[in-house]
N, C-alpha and C. Protein backbone atom coordinates (compact mmCIF):
# COMPACT_ATOMS: atom_id res chain seq x y z
N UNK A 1 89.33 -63.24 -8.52
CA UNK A 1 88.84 -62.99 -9.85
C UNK A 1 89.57 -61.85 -10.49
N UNK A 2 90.24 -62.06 -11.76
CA UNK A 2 90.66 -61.00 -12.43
C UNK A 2 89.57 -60.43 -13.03
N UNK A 3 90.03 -58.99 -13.48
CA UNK A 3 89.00 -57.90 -13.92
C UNK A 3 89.65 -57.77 -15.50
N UNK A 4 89.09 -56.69 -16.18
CA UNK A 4 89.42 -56.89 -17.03
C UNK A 4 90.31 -55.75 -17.33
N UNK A 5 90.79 -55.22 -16.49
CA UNK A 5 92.04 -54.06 -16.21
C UNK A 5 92.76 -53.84 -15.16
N UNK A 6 93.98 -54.14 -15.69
CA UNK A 6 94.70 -54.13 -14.80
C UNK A 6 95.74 -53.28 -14.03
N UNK A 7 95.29 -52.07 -14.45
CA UNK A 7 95.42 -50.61 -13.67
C UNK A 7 94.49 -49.93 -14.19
N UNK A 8 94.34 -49.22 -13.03
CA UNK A 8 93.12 -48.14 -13.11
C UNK A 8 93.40 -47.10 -13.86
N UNK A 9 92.41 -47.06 -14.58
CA UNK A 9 92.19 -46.09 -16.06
C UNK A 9 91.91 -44.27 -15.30
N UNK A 10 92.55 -43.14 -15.58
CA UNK A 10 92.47 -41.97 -14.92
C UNK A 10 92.33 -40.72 -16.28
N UNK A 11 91.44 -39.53 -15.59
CA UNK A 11 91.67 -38.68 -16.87
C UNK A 11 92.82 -38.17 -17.49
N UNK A 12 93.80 -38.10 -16.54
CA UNK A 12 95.17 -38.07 -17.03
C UNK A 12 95.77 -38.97 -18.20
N UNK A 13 95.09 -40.21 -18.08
CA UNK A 13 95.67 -41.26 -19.53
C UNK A 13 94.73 -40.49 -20.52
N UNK A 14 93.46 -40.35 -20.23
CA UNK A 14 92.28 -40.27 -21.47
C UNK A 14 93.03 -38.79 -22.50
N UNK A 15 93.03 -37.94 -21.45
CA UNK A 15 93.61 -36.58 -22.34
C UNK A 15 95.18 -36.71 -23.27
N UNK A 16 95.00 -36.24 -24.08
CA UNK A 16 96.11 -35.90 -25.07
C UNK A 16 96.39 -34.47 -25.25
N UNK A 17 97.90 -34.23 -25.58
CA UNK A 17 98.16 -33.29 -25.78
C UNK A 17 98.57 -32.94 -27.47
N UNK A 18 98.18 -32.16 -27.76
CA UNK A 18 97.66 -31.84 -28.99
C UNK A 18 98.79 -30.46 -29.34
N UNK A 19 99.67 -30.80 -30.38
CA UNK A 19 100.89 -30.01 -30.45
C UNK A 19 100.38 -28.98 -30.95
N UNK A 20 99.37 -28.45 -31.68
CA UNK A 20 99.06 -27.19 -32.03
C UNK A 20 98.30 -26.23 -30.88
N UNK A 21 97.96 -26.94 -30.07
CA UNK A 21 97.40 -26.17 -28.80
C UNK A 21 98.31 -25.85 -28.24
N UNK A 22 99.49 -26.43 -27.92
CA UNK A 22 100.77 -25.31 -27.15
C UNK A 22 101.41 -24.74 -27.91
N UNK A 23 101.66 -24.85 -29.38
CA UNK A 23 101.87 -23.90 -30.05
C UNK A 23 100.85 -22.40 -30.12
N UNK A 24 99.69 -22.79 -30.22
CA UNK A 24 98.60 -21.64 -30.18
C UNK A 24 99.08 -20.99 -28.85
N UNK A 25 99.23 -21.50 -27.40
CA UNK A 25 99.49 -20.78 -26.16
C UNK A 25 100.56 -20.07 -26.13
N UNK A 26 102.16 -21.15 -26.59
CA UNK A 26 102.78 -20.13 -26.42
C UNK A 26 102.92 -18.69 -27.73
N UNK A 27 102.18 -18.62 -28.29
CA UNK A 27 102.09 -17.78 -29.98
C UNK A 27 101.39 -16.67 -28.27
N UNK A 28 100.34 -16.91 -27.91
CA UNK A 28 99.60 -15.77 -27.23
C UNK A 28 100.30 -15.27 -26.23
N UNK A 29 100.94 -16.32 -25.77
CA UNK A 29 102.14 -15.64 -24.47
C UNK A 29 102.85 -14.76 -25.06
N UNK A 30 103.56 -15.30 -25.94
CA UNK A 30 104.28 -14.10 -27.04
C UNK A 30 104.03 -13.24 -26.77
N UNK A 31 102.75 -13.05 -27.72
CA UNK A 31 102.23 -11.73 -28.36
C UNK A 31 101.64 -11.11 -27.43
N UNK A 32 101.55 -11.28 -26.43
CA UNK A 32 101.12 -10.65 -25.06
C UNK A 32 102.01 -10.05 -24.57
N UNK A 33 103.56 -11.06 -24.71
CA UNK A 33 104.86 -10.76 -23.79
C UNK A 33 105.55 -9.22 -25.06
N UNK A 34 104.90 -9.37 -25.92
CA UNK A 34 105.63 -7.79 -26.73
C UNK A 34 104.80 -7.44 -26.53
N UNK A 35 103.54 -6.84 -26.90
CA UNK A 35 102.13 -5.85 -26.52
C UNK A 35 103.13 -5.71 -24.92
N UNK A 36 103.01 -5.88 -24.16
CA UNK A 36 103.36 -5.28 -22.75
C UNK A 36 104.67 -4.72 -22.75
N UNK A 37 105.79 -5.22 -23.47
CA UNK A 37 107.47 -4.78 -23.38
C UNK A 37 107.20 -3.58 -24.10
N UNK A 38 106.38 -3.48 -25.15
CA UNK A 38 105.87 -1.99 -26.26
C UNK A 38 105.09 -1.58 -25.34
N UNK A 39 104.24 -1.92 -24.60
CA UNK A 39 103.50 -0.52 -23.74
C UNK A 39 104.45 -0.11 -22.94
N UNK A 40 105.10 -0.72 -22.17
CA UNK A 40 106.71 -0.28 -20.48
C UNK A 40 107.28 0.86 -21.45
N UNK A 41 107.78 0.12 -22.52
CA UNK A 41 109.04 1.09 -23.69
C UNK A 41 107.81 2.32 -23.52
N UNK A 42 106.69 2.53 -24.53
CA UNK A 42 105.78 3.80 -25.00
C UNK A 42 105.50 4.22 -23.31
N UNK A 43 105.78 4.17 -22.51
CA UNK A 43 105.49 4.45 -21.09
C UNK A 43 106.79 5.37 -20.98
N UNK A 44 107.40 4.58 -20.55
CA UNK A 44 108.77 5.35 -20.36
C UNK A 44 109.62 5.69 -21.07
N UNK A 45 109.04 5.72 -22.07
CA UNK A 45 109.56 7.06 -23.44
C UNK A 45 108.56 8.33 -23.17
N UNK A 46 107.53 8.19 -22.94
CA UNK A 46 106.61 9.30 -22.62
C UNK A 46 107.33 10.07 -21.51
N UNK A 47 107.38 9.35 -20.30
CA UNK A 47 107.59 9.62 -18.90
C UNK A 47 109.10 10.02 -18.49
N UNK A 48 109.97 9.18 -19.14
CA UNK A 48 111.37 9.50 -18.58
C UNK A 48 111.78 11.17 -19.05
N UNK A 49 111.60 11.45 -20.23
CA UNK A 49 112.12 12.94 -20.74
C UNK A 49 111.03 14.08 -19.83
N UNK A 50 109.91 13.52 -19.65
CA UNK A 50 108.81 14.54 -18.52
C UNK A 50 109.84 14.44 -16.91
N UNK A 51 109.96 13.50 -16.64
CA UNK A 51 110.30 13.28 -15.02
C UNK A 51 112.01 14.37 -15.44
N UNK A 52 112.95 13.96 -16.35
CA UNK A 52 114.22 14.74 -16.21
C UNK A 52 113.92 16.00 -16.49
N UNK A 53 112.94 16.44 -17.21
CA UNK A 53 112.74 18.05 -17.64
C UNK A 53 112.07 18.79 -16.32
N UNK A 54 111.38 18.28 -15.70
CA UNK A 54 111.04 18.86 -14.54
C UNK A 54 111.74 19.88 -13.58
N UNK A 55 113.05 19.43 -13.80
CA UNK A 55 113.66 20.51 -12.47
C UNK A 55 113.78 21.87 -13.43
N UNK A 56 113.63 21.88 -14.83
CA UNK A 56 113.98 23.01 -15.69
C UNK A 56 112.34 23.66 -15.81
N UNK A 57 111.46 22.77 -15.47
CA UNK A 57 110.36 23.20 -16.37
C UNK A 57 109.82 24.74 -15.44
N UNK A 58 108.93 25.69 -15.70
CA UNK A 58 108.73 26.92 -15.66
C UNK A 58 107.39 26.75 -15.57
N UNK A 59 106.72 25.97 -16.21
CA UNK A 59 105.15 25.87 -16.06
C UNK A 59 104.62 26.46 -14.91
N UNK A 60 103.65 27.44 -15.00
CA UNK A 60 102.90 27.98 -13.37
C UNK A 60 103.81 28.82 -12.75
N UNK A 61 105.23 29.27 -13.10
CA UNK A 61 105.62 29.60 -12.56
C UNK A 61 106.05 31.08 -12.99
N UNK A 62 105.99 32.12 -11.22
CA UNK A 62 106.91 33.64 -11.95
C UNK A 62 107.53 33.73 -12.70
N UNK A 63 107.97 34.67 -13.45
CA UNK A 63 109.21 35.36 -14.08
C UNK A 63 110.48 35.72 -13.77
N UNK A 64 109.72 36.00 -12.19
CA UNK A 64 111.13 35.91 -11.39
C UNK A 64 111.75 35.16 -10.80
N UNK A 65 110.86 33.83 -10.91
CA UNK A 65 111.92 32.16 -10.49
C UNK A 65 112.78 32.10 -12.03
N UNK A 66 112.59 32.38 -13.03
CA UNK A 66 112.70 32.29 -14.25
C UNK A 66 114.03 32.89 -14.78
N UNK A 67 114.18 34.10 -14.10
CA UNK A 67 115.01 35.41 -14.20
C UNK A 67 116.05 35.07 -13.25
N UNK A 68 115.57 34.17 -12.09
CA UNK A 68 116.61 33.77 -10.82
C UNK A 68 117.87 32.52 -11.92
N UNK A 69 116.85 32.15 -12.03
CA UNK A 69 117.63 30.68 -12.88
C UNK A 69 118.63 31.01 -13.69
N UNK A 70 118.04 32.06 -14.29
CA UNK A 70 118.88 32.20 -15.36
C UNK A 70 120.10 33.46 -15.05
N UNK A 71 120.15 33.93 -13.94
CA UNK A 71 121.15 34.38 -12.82
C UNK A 71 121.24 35.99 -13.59
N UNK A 72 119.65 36.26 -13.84
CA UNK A 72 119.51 37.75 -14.51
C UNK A 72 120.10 39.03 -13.02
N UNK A 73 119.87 39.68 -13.89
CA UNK A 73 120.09 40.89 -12.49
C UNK A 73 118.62 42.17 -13.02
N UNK A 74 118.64 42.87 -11.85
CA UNK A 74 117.62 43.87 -12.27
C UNK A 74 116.24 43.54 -12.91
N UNK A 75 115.57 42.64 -11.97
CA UNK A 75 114.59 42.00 -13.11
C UNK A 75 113.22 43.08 -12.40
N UNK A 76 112.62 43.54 -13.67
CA UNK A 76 110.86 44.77 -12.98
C UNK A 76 110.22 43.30 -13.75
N UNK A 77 109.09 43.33 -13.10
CA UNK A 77 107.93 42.40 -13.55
C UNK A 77 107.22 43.20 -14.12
N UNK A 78 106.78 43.16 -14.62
CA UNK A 78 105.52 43.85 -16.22
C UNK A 78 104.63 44.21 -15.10
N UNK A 79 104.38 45.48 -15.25
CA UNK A 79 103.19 46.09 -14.35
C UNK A 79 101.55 45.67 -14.72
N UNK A 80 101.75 45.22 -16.22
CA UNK A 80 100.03 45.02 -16.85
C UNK A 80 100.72 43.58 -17.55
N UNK A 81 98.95 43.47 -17.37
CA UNK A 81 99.07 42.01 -18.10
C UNK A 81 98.32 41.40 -19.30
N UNK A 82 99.26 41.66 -20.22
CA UNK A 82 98.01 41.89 -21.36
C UNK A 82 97.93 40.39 -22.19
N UNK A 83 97.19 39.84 -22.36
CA UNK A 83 97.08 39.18 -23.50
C UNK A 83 96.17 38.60 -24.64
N UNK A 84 96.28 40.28 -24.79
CA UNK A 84 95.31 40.42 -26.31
C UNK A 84 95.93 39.75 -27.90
N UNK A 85 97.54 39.43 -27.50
CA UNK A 85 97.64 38.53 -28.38
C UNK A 85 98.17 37.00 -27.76
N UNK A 86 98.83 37.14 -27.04
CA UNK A 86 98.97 35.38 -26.88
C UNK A 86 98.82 34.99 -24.78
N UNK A 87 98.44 34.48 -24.80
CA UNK A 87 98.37 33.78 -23.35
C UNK A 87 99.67 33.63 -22.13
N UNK A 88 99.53 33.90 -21.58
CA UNK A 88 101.00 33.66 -20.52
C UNK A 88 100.74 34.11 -19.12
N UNK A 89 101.37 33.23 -18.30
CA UNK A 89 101.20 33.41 -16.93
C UNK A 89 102.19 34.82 -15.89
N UNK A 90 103.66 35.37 -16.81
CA UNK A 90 104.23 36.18 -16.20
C UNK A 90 104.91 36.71 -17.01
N UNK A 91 105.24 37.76 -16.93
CA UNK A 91 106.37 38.49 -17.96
C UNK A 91 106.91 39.68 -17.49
N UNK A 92 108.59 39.47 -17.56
CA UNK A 92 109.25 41.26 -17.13
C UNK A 92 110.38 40.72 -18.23
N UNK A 93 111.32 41.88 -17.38
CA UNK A 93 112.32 42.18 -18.03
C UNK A 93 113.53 42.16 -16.80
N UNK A 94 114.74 41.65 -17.93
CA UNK A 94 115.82 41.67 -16.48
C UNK A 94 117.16 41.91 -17.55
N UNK A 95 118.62 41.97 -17.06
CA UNK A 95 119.52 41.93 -17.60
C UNK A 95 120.17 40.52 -17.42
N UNK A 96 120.38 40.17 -18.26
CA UNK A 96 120.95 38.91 -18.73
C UNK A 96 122.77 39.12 -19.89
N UNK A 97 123.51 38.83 -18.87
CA UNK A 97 125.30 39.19 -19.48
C UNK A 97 125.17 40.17 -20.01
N UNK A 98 124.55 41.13 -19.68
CA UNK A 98 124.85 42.61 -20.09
C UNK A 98 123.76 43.14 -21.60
N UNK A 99 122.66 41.81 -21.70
CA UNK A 99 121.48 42.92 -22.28
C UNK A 99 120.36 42.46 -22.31
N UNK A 100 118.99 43.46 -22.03
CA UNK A 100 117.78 43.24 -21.82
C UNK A 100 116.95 42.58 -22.10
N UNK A 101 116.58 41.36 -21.63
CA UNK A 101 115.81 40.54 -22.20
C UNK A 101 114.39 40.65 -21.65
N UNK A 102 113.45 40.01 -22.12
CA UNK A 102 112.59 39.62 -21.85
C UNK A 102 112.22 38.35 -21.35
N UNK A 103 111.14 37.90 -20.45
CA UNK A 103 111.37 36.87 -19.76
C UNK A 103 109.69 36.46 -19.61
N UNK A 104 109.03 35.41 -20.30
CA UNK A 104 107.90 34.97 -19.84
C UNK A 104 107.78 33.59 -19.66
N UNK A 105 106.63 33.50 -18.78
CA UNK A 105 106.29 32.03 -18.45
C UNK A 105 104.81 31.83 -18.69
N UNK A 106 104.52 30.75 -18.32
CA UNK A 106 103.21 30.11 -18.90
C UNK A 106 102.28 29.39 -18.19
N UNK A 107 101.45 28.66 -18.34
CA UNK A 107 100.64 27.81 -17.01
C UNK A 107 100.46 26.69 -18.04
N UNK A 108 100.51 26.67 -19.23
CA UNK A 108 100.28 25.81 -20.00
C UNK A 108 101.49 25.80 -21.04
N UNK A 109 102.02 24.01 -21.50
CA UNK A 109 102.79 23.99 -22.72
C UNK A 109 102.16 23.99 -24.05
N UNK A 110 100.93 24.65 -23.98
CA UNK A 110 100.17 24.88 -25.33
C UNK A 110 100.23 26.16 -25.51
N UNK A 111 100.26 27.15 -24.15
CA UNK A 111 100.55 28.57 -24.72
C UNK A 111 101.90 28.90 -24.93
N UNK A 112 103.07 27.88 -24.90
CA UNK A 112 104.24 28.65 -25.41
C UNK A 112 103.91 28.03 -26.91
N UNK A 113 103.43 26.81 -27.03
CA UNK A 113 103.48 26.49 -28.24
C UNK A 113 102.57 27.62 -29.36
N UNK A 114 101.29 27.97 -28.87
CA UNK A 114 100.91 29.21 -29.27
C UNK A 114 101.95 29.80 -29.60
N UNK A 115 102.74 30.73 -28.60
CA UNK A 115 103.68 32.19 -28.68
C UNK A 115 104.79 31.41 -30.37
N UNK A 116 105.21 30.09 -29.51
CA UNK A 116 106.25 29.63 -30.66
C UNK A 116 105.23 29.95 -32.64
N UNK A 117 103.88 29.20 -32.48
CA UNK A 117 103.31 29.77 -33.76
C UNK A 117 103.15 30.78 -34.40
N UNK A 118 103.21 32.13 -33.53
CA UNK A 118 103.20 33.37 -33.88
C UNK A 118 104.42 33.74 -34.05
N UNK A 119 105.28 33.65 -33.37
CA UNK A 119 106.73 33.84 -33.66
C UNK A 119 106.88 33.44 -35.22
N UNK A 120 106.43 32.05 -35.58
CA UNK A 120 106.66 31.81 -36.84
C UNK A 120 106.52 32.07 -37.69
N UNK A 121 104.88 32.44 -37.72
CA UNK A 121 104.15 32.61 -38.58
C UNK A 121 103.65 33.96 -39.13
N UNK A 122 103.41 34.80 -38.00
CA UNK A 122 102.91 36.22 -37.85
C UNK A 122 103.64 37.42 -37.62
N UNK A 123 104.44 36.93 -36.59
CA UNK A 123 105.76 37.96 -36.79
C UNK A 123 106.38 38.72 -37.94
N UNK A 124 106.94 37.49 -38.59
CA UNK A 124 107.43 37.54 -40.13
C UNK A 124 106.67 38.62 -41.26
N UNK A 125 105.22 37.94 -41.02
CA UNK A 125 104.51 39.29 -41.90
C UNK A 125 104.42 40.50 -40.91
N UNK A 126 104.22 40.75 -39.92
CA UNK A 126 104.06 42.31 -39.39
C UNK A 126 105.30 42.74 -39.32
N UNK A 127 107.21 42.03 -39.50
CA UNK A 127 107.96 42.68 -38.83
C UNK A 127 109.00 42.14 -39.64
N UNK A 128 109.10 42.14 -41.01
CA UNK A 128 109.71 41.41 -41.85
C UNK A 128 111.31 41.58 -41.53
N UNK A 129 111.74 42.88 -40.77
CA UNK A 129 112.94 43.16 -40.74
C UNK A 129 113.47 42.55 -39.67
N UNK A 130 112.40 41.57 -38.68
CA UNK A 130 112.51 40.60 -37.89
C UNK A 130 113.65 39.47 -38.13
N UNK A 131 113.58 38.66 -39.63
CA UNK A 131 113.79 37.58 -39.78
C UNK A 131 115.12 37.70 -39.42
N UNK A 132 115.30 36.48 -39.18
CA UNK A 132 116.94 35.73 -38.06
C UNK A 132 116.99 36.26 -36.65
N UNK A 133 115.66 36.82 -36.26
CA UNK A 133 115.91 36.94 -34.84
C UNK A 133 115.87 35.76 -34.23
N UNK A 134 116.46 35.95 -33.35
CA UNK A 134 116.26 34.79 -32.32
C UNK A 134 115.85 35.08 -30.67
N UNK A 135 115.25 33.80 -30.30
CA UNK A 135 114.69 33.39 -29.40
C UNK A 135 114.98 32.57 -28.34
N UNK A 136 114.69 32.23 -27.20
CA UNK A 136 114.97 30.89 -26.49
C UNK A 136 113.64 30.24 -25.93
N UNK A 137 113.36 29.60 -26.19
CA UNK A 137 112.28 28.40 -25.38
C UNK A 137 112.50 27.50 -25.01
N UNK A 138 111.66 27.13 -23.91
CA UNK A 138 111.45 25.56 -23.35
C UNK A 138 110.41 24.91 -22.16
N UNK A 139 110.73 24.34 -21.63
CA UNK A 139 108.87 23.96 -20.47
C UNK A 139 108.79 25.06 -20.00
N UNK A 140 107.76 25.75 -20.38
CA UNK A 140 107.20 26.74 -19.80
C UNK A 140 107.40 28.37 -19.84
N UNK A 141 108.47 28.33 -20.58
CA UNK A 141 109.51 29.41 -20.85
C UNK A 141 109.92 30.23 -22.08
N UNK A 142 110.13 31.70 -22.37
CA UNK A 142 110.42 32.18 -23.43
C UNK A 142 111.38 33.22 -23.31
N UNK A 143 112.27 33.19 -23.07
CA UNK A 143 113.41 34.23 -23.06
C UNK A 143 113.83 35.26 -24.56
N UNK A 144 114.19 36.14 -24.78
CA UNK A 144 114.43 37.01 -25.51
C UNK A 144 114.76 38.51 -25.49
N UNK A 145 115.88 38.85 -26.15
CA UNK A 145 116.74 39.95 -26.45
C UNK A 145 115.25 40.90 -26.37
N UNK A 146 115.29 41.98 -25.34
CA UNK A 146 114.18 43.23 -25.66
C UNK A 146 113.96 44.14 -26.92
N UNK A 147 115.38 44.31 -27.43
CA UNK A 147 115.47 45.13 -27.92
C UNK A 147 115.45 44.67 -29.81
N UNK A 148 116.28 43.88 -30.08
CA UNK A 148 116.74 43.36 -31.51
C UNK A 148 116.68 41.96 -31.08
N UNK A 149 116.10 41.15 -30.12
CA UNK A 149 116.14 39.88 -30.54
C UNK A 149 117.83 39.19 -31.11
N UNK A 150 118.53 39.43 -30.96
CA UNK A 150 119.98 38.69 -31.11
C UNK A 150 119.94 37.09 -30.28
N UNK A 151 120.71 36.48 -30.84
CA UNK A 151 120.90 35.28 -30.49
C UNK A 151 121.61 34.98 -29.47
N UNK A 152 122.58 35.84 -28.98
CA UNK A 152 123.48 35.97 -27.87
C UNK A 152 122.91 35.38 -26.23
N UNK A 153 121.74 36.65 -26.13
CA UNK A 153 121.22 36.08 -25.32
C UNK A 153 120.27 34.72 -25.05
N UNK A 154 119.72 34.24 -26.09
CA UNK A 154 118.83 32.67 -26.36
C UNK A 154 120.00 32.07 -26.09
N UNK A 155 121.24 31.91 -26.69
CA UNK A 155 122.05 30.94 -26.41
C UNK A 155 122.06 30.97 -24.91
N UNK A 156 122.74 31.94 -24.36
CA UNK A 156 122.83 31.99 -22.98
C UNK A 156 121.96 31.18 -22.31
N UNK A 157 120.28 31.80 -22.49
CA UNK A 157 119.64 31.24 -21.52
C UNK A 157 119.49 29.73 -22.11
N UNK A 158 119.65 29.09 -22.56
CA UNK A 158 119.74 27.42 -23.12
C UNK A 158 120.69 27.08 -22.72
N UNK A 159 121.69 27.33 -22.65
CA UNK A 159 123.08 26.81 -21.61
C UNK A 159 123.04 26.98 -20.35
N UNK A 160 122.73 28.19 -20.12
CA UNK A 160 121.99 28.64 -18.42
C UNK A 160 121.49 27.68 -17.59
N UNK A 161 120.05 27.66 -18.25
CA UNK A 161 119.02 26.92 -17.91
C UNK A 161 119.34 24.92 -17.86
N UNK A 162 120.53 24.61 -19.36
CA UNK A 162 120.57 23.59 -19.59
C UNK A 162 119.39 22.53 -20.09
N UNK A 163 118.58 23.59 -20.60
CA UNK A 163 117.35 22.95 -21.20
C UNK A 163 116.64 24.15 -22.43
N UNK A 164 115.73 24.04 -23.30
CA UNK A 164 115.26 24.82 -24.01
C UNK A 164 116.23 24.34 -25.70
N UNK A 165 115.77 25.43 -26.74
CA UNK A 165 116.48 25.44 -27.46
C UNK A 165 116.39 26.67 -28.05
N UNK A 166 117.10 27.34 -29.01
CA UNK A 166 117.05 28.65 -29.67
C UNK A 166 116.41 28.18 -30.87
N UNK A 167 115.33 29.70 -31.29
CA UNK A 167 114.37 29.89 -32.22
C UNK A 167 115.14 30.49 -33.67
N UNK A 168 114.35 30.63 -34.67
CA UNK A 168 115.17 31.79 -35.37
C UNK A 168 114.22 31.97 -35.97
N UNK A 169 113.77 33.36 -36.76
CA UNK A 169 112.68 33.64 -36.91
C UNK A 169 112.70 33.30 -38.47
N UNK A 170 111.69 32.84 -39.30
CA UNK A 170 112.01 32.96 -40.79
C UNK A 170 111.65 34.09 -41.50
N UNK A 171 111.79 34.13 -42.62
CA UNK A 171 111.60 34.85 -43.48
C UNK A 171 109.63 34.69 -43.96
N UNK A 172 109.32 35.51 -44.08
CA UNK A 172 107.99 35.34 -44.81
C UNK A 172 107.48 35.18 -46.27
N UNK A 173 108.35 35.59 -47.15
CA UNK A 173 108.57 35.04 -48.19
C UNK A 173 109.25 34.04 -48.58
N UNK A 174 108.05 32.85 -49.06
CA UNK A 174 109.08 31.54 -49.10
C UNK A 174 108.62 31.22 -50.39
């Protein structure tokens, strides 16, 4: 007896594929496959300049790892530790190519950023005869001429160090 089919009917025949549904999938693969290539990139844009700055960075650290680096001579560490105006973890003084700098470090990159605001901002009005001094900063770090602030030495320690950059102080009347 014949039937009235003559191959067996399976869900595989019944289903259809429906061209806007793999369009919709691959649209989400997409947009999934950039959302993730933009988070890796915003990852290791964050991370790569942190991981290379590291061997320079100063954070937590003496004055006199600081003073070593920067191949000072004669370095006294600050006998007191004051910081009734800005925050910092160490501070002396050493000779650097033949003149006195100053040398601090930090435990945090919010308190150099502090020191960097006052430099900018406050200096200028208490020390107007300040302006065009210069400075050196960087992770963790603030180098500077003791005496007149000259640029001589900031350059130095930024080439030294191979990290940081030089400050310059502005003017307060703008």
């Amino acid at each position: 007896m014949n039937t009235l089919q003559d191959s067996p009917a399976t869900d595989d025949n019944l289903v259809t594929d429906r061209p806007t549904s793999n369009r919709r999938r691959r649209r989400v693969l997409l947009t999934a496959g950039v959302v993730l290539v933009a988070l890796l990139a915003a990852t290791a844009g964050w991370l790569v300049p942190r991981l290379a700055d590291d061997s320079t960075a100063y954070l937590g650290k003496d004055a006199s790892v600081l003073a070593g680096a920067l191949g000072c001579t004669q370095f006294t560490k600050q006998t007191t530790h004051d910081e009734s105006v800005y925050h910092y973890r160490d501070q002396g003084t050493c000779t650097l190519d033949g003149t006195l700098v100053t040398v601090i470090t930090f435990n945090r990159q919010a308190d150099v950023d502090s020191y960097a605001t006052m430099m900018r901002a406050v200096i200028p009005i208490l020390h107007p005869t300040w302006v065009g001094a210069t400075y050196a900063a960087g992770s963790g770090w603030v180098v500077a001429d003791t005496v007149n602030l000259t640029a001589k030495p900031a350059e130095a320690a930024v080439k030294q160090l191979g990290a940081g950059a030089t400050f310059v102080l502005p003017s307060a009347a703008k």
